[in-house]
N, C-alpha and C. Protein backbone atom coordinates (compact mmCIF):
# COMPACT_ATOMS: atom_id res chain seq x y z
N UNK A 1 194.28 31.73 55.99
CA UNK A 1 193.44 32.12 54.86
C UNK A 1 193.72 33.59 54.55
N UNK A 2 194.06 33.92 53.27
CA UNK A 2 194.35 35.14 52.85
C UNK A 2 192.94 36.01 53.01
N UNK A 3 192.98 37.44 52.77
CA UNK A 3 191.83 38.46 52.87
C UNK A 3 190.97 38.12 51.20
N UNK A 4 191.83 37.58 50.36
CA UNK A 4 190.76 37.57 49.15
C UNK A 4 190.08 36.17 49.12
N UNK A 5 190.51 34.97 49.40
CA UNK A 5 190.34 33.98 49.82
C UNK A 5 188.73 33.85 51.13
N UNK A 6 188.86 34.37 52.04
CA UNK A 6 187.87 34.96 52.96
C UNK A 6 186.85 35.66 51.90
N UNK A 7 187.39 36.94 51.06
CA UNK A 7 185.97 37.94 51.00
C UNK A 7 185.60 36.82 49.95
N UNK A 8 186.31 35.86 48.99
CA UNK A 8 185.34 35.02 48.06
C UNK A 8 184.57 34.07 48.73
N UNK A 9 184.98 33.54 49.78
CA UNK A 9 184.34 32.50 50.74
C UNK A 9 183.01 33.38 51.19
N UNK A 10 183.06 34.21 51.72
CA UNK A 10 182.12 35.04 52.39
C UNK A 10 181.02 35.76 51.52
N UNK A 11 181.34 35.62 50.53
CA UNK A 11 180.30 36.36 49.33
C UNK A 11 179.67 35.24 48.34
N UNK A 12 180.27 33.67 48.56
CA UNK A 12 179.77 33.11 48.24
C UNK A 12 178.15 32.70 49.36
N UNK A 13 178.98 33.00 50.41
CA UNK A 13 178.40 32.48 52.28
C UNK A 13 176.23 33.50 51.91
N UNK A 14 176.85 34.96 51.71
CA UNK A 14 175.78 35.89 51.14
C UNK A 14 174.82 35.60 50.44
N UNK A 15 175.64 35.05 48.83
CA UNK A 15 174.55 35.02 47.82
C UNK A 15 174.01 33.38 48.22
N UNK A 16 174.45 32.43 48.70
CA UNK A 16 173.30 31.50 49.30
C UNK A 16 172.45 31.89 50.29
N UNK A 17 172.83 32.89 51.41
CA UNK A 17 171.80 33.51 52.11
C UNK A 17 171.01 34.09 52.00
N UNK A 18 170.89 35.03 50.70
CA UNK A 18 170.21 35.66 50.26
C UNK A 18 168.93 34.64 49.08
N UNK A 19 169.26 34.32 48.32
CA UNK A 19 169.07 32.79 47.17
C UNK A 19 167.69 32.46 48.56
N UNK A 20 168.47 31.97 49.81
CA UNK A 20 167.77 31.11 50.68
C UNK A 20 166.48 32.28 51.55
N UNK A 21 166.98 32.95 51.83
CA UNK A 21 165.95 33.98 52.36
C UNK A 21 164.64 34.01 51.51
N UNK A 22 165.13 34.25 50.16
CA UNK A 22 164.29 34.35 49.18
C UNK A 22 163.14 32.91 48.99
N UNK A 23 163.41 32.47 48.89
CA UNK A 23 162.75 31.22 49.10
C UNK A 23 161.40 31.14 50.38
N UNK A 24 162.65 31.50 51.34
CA UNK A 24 161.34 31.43 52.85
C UNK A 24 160.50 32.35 52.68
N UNK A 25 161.04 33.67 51.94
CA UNK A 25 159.77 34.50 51.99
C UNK A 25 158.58 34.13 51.21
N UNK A 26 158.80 33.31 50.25
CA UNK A 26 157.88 32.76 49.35
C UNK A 26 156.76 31.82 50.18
N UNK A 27 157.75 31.21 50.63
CA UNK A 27 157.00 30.45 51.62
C UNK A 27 155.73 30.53 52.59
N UNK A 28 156.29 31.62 53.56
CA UNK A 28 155.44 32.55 54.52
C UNK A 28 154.54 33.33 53.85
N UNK A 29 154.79 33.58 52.59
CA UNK A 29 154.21 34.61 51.92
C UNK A 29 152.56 33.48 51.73
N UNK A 30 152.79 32.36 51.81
CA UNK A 30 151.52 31.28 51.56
C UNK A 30 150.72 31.27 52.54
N UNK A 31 151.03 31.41 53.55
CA UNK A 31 150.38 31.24 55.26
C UNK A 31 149.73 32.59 56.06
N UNK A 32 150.28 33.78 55.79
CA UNK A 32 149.60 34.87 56.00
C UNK A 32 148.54 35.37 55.24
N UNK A 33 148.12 35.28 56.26
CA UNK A 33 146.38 36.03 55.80
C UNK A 33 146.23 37.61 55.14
N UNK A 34 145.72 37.42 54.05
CA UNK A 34 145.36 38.75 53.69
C UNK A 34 144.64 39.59 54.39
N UNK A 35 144.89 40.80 54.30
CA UNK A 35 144.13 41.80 55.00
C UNK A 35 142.77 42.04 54.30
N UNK A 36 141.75 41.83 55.73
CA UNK A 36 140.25 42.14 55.23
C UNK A 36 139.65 43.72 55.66
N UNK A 37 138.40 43.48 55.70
CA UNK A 37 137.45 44.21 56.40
C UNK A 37 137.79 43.76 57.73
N UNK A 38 137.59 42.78 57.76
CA UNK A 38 137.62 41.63 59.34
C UNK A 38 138.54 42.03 60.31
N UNK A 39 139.78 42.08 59.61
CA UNK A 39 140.91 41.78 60.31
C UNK A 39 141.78 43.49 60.14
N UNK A 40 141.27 44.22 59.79
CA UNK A 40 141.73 45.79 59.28
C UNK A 40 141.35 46.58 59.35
N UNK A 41 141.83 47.69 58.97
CA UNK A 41 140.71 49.05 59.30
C UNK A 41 140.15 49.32 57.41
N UNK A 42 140.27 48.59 56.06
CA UNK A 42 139.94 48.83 55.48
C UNK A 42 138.48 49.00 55.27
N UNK A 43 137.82 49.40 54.23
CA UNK A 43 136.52 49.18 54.24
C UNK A 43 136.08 47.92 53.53
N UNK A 44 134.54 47.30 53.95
CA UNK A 44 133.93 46.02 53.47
C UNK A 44 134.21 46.12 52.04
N UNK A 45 133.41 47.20 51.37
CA UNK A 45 134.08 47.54 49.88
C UNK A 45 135.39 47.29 49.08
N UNK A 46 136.48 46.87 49.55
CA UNK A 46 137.65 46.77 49.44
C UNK A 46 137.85 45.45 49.33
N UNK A 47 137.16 44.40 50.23
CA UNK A 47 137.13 42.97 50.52
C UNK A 47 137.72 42.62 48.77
N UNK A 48 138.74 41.39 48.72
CA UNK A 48 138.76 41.16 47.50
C UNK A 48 137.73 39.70 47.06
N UNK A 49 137.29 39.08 48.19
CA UNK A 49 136.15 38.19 47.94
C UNK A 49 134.95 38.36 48.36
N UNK A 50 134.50 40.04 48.14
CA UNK A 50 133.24 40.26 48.70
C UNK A 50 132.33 39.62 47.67
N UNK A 51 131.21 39.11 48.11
CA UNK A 51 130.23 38.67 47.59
C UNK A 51 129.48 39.82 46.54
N UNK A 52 129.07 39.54 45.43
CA UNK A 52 128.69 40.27 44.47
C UNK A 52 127.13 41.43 44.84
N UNK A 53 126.98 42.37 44.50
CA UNK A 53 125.52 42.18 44.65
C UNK A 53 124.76 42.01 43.33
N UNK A 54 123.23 41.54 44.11
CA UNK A 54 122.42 40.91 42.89
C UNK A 54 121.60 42.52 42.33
N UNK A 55 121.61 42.38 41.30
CA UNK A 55 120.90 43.47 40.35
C UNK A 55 119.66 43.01 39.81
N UNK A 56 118.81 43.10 40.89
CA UNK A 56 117.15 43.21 40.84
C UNK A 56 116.33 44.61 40.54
């Protein structure tokens, strides 16, 4: 196999690895938990499903 033969093989080898990476991150990106109050050093205030308060 010639050297240009190889770097086209091999850069094809990349942009599916990359294509594919991309994908899994999407993936994982579904299963990790957002950062809370709970689980962080942010503040409760920050929570993005904090409960509202009532205006009595």
């Amino acid at each position: 196999m010639d050297k240009d033969a190889l770097i086209s093989k091999l850069f094809l080898r990349l942009e599916k690895l990359e294509r594919e990476n991309i994908i899994l991150r999407e993936r994982l990106s579904k299963y990790e938990t957002s950062k809370n109050s709970r689980n962080s050093s942010i503040a409760p205030s920050q929570d993005e499903n904090r409960p509202k308060k009532n205006q009595s």
